[in-house]
Protein backbone atom coordinates (compact mmCIF):
# COMPACT_ATOMS: atom_id res chain seq x y z
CA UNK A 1 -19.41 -9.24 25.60
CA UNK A 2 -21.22 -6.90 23.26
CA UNK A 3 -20.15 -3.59 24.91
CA UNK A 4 -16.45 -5.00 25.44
CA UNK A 5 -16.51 -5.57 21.11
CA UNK A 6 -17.95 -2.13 20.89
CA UNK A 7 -15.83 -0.35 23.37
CA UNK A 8 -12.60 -2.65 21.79
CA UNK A 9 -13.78 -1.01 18.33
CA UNK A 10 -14.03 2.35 19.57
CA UNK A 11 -10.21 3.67 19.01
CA UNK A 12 -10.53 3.59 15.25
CA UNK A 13 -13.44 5.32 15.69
CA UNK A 14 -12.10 8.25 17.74
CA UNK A 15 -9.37 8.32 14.93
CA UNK A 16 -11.60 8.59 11.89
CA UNK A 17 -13.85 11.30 14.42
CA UNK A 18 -10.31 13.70 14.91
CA UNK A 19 -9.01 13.03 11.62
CA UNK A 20 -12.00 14.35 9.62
CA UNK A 21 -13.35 16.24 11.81
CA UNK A 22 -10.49 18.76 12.52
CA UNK A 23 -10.56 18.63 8.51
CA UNK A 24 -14.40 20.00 8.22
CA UNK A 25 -13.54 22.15 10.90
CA UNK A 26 -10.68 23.81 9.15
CA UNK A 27 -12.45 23.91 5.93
CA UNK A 28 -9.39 22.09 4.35
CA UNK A 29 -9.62 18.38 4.36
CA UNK A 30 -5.80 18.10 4.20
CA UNK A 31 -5.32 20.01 7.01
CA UNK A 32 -5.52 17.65 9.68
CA UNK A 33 -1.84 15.39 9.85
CA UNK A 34 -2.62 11.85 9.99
CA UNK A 35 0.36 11.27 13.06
CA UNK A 36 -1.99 13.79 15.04
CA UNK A 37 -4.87 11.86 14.34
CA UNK A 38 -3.85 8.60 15.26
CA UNK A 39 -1.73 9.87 18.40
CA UNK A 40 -5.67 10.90 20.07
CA UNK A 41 -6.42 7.48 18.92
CA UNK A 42 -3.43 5.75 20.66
CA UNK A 43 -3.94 8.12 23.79
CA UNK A 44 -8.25 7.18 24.30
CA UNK A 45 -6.97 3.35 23.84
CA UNK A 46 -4.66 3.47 26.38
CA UNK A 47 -6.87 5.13 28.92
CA UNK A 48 -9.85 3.25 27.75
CA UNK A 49 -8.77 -0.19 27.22
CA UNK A 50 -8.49 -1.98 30.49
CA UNK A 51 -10.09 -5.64 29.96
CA UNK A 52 -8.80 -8.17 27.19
CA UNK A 53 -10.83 -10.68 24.83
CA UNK A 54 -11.23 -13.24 27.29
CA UNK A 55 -13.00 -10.64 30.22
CA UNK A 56 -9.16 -10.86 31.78
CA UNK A 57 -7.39 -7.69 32.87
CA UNK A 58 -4.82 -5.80 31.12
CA UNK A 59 -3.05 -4.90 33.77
CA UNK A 60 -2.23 -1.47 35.03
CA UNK A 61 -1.20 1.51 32.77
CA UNK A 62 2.44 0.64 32.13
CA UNK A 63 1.37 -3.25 31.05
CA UNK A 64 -1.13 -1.74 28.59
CA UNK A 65 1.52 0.49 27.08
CA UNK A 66 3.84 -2.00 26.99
CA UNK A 67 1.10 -3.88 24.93
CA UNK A 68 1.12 -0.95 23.12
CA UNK A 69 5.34 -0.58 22.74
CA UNK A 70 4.91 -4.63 21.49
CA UNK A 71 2.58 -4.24 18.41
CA UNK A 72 4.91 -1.04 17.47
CA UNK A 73 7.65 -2.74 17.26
CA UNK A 74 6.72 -5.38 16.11
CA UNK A 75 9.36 -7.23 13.31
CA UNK A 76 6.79 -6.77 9.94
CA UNK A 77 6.94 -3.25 11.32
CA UNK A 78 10.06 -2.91 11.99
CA UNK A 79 11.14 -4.18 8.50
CA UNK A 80 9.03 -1.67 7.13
CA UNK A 81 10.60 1.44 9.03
CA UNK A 82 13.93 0.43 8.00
CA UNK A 83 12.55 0.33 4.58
CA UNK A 84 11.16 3.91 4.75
CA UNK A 85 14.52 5.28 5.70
CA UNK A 86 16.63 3.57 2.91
CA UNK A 87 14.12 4.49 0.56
CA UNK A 88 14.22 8.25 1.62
CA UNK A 89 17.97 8.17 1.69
CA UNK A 90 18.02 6.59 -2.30
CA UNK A 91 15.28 8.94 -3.20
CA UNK A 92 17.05 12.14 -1.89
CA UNK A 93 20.72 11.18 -2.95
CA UNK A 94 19.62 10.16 -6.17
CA UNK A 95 17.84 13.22 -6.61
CA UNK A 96 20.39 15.46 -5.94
CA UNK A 97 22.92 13.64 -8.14
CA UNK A 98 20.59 14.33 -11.23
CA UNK A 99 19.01 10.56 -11.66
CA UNK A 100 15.56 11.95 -11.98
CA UNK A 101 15.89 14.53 -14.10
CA UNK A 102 18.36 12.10 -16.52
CA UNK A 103 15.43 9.48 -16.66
CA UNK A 104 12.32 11.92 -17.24
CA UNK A 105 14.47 12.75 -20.05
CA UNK A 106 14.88 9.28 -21.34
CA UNK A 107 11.34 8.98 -20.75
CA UNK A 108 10.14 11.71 -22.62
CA UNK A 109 12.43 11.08 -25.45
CA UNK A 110 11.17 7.69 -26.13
CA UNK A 111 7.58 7.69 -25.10
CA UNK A 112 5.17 9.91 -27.32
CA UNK A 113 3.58 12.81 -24.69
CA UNK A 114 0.32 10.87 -24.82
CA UNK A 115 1.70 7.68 -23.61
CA UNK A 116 3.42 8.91 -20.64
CA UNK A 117 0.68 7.88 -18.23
CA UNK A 118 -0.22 4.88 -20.03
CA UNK A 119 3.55 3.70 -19.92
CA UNK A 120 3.94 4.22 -16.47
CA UNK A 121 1.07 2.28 -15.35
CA UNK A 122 2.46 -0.58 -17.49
CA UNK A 123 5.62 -0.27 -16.14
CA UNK A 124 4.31 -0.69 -12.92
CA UNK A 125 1.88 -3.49 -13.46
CA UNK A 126 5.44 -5.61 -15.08
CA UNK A 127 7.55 -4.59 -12.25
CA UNK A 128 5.09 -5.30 -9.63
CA UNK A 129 3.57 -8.34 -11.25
CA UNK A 130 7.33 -9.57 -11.56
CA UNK A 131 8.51 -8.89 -8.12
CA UNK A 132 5.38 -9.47 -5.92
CA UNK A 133 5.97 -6.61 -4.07
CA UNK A 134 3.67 -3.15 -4.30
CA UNK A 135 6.39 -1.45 -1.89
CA UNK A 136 9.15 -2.31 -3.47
CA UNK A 137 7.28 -0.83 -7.18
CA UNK A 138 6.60 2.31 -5.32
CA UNK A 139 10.01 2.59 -4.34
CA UNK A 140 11.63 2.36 -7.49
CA UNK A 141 9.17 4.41 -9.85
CA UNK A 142 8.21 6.65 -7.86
CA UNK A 143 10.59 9.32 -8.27
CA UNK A 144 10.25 8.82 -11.69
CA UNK A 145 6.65 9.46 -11.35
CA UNK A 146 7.53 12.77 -9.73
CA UNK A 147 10.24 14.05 -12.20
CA UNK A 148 7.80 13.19 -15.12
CA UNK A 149 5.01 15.25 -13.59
CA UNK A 150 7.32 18.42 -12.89
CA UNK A 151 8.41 17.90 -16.64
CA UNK A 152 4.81 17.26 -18.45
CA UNK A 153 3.51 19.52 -15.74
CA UNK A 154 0.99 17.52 -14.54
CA UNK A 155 -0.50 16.75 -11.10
CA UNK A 156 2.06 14.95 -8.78
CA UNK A 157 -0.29 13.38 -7.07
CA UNK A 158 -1.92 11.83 -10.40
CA UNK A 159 0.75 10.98 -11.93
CA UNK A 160 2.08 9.02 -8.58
CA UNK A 161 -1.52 7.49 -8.60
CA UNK A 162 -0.80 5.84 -11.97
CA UNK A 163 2.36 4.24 -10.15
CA UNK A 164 0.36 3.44 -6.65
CA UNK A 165 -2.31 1.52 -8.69
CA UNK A 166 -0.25 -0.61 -10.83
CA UNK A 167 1.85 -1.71 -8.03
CA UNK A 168 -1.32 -3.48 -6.91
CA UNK A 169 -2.44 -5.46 -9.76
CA UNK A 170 1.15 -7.29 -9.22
CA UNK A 171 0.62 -7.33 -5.27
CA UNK A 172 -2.69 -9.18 -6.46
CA UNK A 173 -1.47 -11.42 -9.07
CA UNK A 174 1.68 -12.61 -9.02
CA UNK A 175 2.68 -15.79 -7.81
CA UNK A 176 5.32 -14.51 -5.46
CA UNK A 177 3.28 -11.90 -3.81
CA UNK A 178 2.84 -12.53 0.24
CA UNK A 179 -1.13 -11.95 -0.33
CA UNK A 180 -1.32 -14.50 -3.24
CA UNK A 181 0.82 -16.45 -0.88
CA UNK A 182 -1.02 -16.36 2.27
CA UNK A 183 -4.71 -16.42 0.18
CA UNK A 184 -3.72 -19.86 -1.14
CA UNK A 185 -2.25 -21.36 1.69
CA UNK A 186 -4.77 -20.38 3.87
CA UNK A 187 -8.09 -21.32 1.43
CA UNK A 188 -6.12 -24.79 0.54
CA UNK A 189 -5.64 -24.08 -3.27
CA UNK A 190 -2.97 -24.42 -5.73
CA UNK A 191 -1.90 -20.47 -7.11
CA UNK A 192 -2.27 -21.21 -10.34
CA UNK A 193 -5.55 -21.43 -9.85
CA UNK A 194 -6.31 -18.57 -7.99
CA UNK A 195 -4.16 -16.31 -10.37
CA UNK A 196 -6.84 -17.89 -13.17
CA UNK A 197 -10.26 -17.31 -11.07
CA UNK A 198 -8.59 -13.91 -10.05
CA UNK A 199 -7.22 -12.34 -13.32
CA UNK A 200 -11.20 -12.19 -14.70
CA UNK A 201 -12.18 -10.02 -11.88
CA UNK A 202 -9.61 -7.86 -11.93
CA UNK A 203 -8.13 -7.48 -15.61
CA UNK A 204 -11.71 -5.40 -16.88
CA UNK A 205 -10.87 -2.88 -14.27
CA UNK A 206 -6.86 -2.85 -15.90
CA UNK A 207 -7.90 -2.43 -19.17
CA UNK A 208 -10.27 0.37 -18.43
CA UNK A 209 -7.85 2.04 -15.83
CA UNK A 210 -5.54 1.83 -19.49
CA UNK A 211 -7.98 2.99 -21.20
CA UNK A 212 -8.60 6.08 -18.52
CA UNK A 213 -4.35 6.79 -18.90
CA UNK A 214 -4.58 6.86 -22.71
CA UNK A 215 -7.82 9.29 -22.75
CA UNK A 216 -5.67 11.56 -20.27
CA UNK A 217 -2.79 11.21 -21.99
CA UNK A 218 -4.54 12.70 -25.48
CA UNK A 219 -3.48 16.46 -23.61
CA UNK A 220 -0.43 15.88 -22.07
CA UNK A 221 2.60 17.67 -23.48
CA UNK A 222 6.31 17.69 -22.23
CA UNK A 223 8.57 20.67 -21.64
CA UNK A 224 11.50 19.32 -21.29
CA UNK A 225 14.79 20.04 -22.96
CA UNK A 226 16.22 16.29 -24.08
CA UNK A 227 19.20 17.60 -26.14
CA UNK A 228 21.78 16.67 -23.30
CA UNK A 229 21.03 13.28 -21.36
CA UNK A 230 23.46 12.04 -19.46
CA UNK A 231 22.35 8.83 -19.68
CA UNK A 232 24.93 7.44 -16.60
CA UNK A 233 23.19 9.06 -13.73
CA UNK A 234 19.91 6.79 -15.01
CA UNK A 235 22.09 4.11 -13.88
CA UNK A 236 20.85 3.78 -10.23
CA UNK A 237 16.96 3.32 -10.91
CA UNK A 238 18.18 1.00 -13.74
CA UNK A 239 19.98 -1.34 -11.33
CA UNK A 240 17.40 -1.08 -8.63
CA UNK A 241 14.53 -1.85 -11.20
CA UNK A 242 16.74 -5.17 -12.42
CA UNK A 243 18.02 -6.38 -9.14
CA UNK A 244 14.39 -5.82 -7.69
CA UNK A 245 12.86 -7.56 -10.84
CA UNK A 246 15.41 -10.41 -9.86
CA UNK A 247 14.07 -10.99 -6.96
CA UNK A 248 16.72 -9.89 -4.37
CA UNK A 249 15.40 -8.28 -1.28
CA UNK A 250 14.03 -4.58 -1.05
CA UNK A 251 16.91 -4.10 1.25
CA UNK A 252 19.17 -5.13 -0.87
CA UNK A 253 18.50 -3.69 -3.81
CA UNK A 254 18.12 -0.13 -1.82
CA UNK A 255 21.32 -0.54 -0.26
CA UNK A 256 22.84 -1.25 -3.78
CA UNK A 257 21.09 1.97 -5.57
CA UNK A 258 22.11 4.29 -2.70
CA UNK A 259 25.94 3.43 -3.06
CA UNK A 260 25.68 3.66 -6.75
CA UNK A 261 23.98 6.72 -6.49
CA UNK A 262 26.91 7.93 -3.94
CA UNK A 263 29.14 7.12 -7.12
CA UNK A 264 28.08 8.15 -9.51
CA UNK A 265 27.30 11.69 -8.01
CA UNK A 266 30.35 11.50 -6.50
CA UNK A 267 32.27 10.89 -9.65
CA UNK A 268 30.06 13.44 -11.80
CA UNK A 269 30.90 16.10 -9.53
CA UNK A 270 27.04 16.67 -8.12
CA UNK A 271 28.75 16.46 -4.46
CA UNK A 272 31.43 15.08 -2.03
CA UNK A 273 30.91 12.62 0.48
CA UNK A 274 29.89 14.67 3.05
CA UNK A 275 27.49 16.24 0.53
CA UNK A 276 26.08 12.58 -0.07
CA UNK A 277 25.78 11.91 3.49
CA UNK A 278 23.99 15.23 3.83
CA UNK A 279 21.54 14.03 1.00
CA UNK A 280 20.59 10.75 2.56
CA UNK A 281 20.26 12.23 6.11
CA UNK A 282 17.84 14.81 4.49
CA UNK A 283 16.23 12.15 2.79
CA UNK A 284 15.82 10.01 6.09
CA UNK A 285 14.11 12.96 7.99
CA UNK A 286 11.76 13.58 5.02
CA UNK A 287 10.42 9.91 5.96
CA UNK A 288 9.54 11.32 9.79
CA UNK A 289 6.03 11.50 9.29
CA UNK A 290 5.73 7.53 7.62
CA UNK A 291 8.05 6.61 10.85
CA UNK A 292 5.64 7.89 13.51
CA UNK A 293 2.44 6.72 11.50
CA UNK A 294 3.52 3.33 11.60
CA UNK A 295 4.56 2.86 15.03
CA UNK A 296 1.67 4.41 16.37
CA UNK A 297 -1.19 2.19 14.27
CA UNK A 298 0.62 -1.10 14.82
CA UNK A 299 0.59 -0.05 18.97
CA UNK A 300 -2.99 0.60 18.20
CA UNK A 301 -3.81 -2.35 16.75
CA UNK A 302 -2.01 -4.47 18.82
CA UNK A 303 -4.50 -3.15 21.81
CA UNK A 304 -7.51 -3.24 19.42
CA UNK A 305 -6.69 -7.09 19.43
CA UNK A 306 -5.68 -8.08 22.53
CA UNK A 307 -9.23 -6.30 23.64
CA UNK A 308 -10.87 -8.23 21.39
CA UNK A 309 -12.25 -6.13 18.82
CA UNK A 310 -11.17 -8.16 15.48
CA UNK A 311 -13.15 -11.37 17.44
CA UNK A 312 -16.07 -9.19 18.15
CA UNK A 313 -16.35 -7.97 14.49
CA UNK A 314 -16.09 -11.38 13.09
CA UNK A 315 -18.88 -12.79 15.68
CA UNK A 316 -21.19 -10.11 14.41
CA UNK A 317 -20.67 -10.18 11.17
CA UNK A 318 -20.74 -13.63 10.60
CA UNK A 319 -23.92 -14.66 12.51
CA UNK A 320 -26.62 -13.59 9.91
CA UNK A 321 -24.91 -15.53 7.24
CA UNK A 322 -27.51 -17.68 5.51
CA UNK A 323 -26.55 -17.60 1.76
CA UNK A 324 -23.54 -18.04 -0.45
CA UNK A 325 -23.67 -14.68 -1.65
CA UNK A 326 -23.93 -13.30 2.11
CA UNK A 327 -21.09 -15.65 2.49
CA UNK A 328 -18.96 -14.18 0.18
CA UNK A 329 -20.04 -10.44 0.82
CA UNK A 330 -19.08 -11.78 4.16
CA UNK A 331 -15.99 -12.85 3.29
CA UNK A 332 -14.97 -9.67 0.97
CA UNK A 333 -16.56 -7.48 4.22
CA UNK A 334 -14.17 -9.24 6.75
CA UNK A 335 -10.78 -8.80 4.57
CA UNK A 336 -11.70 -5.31 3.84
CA UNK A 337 -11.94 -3.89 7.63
CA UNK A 338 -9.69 -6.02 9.29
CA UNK A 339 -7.55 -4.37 6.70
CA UNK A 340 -8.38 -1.06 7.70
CA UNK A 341 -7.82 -2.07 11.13
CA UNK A 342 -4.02 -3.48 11.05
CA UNK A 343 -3.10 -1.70 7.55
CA UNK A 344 -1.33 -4.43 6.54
CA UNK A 345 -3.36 -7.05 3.77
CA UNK A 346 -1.10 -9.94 4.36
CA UNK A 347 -1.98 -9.82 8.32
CA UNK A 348 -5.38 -9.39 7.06
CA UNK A 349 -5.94 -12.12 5.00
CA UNK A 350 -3.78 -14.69 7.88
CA UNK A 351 -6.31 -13.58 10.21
CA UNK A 352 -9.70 -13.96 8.27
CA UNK A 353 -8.44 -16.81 5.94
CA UNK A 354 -9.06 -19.57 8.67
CA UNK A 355 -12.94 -18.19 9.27
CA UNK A 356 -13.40 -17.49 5.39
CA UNK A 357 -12.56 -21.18 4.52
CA UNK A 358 -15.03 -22.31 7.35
CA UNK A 359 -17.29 -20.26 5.78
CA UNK A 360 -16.48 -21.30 2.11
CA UNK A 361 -17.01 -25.23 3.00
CA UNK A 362 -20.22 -24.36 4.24
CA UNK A 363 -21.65 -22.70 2.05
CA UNK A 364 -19.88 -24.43 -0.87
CA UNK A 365 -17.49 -22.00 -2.43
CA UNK A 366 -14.50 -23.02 -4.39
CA UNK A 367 -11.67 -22.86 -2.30
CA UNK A 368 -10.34 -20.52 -5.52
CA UNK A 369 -12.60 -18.48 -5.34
CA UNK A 370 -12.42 -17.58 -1.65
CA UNK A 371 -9.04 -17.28 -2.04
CA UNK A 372 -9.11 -14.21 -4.68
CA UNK A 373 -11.69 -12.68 -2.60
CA UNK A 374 -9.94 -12.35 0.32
CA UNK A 375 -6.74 -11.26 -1.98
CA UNK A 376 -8.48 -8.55 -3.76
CA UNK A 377 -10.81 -7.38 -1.09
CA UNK A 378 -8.01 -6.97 0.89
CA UNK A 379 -6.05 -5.20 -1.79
CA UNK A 380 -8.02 -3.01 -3.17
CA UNK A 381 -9.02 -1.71 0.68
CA UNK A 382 -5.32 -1.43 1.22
CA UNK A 383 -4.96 0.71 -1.96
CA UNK A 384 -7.05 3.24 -0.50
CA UNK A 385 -6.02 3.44 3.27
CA UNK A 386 -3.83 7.35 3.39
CA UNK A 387 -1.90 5.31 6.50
CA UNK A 388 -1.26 2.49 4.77
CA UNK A 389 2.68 1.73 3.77
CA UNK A 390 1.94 2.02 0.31
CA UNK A 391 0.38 5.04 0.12
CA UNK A 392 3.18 6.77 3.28
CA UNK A 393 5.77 5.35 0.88
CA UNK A 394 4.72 6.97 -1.90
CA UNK A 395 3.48 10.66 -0.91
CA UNK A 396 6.70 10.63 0.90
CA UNK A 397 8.89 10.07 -1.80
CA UNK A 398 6.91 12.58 -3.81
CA UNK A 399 6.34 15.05 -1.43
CA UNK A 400 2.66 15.09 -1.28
CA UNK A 401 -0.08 14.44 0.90
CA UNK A 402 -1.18 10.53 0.55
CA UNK A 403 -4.67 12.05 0.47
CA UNK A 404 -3.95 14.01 -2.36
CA UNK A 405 -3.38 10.90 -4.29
CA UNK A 406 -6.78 8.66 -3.34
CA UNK A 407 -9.33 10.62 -5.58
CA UNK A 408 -6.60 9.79 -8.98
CA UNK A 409 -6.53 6.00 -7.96
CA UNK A 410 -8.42 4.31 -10.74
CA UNK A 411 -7.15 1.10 -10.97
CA UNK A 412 -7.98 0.60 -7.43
CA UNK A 413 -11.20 2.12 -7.72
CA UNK A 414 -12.21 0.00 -10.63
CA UNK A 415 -11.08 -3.51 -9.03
CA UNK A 416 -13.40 -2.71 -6.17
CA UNK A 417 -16.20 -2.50 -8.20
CA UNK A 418 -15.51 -4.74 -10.52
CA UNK A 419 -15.10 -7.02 -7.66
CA UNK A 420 -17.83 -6.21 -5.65
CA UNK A 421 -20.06 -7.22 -8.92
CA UNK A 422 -18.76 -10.28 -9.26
CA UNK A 423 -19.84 -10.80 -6.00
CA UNK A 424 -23.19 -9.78 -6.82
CA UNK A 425 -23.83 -10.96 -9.95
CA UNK A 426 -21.72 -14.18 -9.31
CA UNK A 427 -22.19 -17.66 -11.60
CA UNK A 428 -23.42 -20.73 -9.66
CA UNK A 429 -20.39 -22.36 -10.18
CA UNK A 430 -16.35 -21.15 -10.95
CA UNK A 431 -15.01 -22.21 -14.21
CA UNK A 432 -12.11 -23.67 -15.02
């Protein structure tokens, strides 16, 4: 049982092995693509990966890569891939008709230079707080984020950062966020709760991730020309930003910027239709690269599974609990690499929330507070993961490498500590 865990395990290891080691190797820790990486990954399981969790077989090569063909294709990822490609196609059509450059503008007109940063990260934190949904925050600022770097030049990837990490405090908070969603339901508690017993972890490590934007923002100074906006071509972002606040689905709301954008650029001359389609199919093929990740982690961790890695990890993990602080480190340790294993927080909470509210009756944790751990452990670990959606979603739209944008991730940063201390220096009891 212990060498099937171990071997079950062993794919993420042979991942992490080629992705930083042809990094080191190179000298350039970008160097290595992430698709690459993860395709050597895919290739060992396959081969390697004969027996499932129950001692069973897996069958024959083409069974296991049928396995493999089932967790890529799966519907959550699914979803997600046709989100990647209307995103690209808004981003890139939108782009060319002049949106970006109209809202940096905008941006820069009303904000004061050394609020830029701190405004964005606000913005983000409202938007994403309001529409549960770190994806669907990414997607619409984004750009923005971009345009407003080129214009204060300033880091891309920074700048994007300040985006990336207040998309999360929403995906954390807000009421109608799958995590907060699946935390509560899962734990047995009411949200309102949680939202209380979560916002004191996590709103020391917002203020000082403010606090961080406004320092940075002391040296920031624009150097762009705001004498002509043409304030129309913001209209796009601004629909996609109130139908998303709204509540309508991602989908939705992309499909309705990208045929304003087609419009408006249309109307204003910036091209034709054929020069519209030409935008969105470039902007599809820039998304390539999030595409291919995707596909080939959820194939990979739809093997991982079925072999019975996740169960392995649990059983070890959980059998030298003896405390309620172990517990929760437990708890916290449990959200956080099953999360790196299926890149996907909501999946990670649904599949540790069932153990961690064994382990919270036990050892006499408030259902609450179980709850928040597993939300912002999971989180915060998402935050940080360069294959994650949010972070594929984001560099794409920007143009970056997503590892280009961990080191500038504050927010993030600063919820995992300020989570892991209240884990350590935790009260005897949660108050109300």
């Amino acid at each position: 049982m212990r060498s099937r865990g171990i071997i079950a395990l062993s794919p993420m290891l042979v991942f992490l092995v080629v992705y930083l080691g042809g990094s080191l190797a190179t000298g350039d820790f970008y160097s290595m693509p992430i698709a690459v990486a993860f395709m050597a990954a895919c290739i060992y399981a396959l081969a390697i990966l004969r027996r499932d969790k129950d001692g069973g077989s897996l069958g024959e090569l083409r069974n296991r890569i049928d396995i493999f063909s089932h967790g890529a294709g799966q519907p959550n990822i699914m979803l997600m891939l046709w989100i990647f490609l209307l995103a690209g196609a808004f981003a890139a059509s939108a782009k060319q008709m002049g949106a970006i450059d109209a809202t940096v503008q905008l941006a820069m007109q009303w904000l004061p230079d050394r609020w830029l940063l701190a405004g964005l990260f606000l913005a983000a934190c409202f938007i994403s707080l309001s529409i549960g949904t770190s994806v669907g925050t990414i997607v619409a600022l984004t750009p923005i984020a971009a345009g407003v770097a080129e214009g204060a030049e300033l880091s891309t990837a920074m700048v994007v950062a300040t985006v990336v990490g207040g998309a999360f405090f929403g995906d954390n908070l807000s009421f109608i966020s799958d995590t907060t969603i699946m935390a509560t339901r899962t734990q047995g508690c009411r949200m309102s709760d949680k939202f209380r017993v979560n916002f004191r972890i996590v709103m020391p490590a917002a203020m000082g991730a403010l606090f961080i934007y406004v320092l940075m923002g002391a040296d920031v100074h624009t150097h762009v020309d705001t004498s002509e906006i043409n304030a129309i071509k913001v209209l796009p972002y601004v629909v996609v930003l109130v139908t998303a606040l709204a509540g309508i689905d991602v989908m939705v709301v992309l499909c309705t910027g990208l045929l304003l954008s087609g419009i408006v650029g249309i109307c204003y001359g910036s091209y034709d239709i054929i020069g519209w389609c030409k935008a969105m199919g470039g902007g599809m093929l820039n998304m390539s690269e999030l595409i291919i990740v995707s596909m080939l982690a959820g194939g990979l961790m739809e093997l991982m599974q079925r072999a019975g890695g996740l169960d392995y990890l649990i059983c070890q993990l959980t059998k030298h609990v003896h405390s309620r602080r172990s517990a929760e480190c437990t708890i916290g340790a449990l959200a956080a690499f099953t999360d790196v294993c299926t890149a996907n927080n909501t999946i990670a909470i649904l599949t540790v929330g069932p153990l961690a509210r064994q382990m919270a009756e036990r050892f006499n944790i408030d259902p609450r507070r179980s709850a928040s751990l597993l939300d912002t452990f999971s989180c915060f670990t998402q935050a940080l993961l360069p294959y994650g959606a949010q972070l594929l979603m984001a560099s794409g739209l920007a143009g970056i490498n997503p590892l280009n944008i961990i080191p500038h991730l504050y927010y993030p940063f600063l919820m995992g500590i300020c989570t892991v201390g209240s884990v350590v220096l935790q009260r005897t009891k949660t108050t109300e």
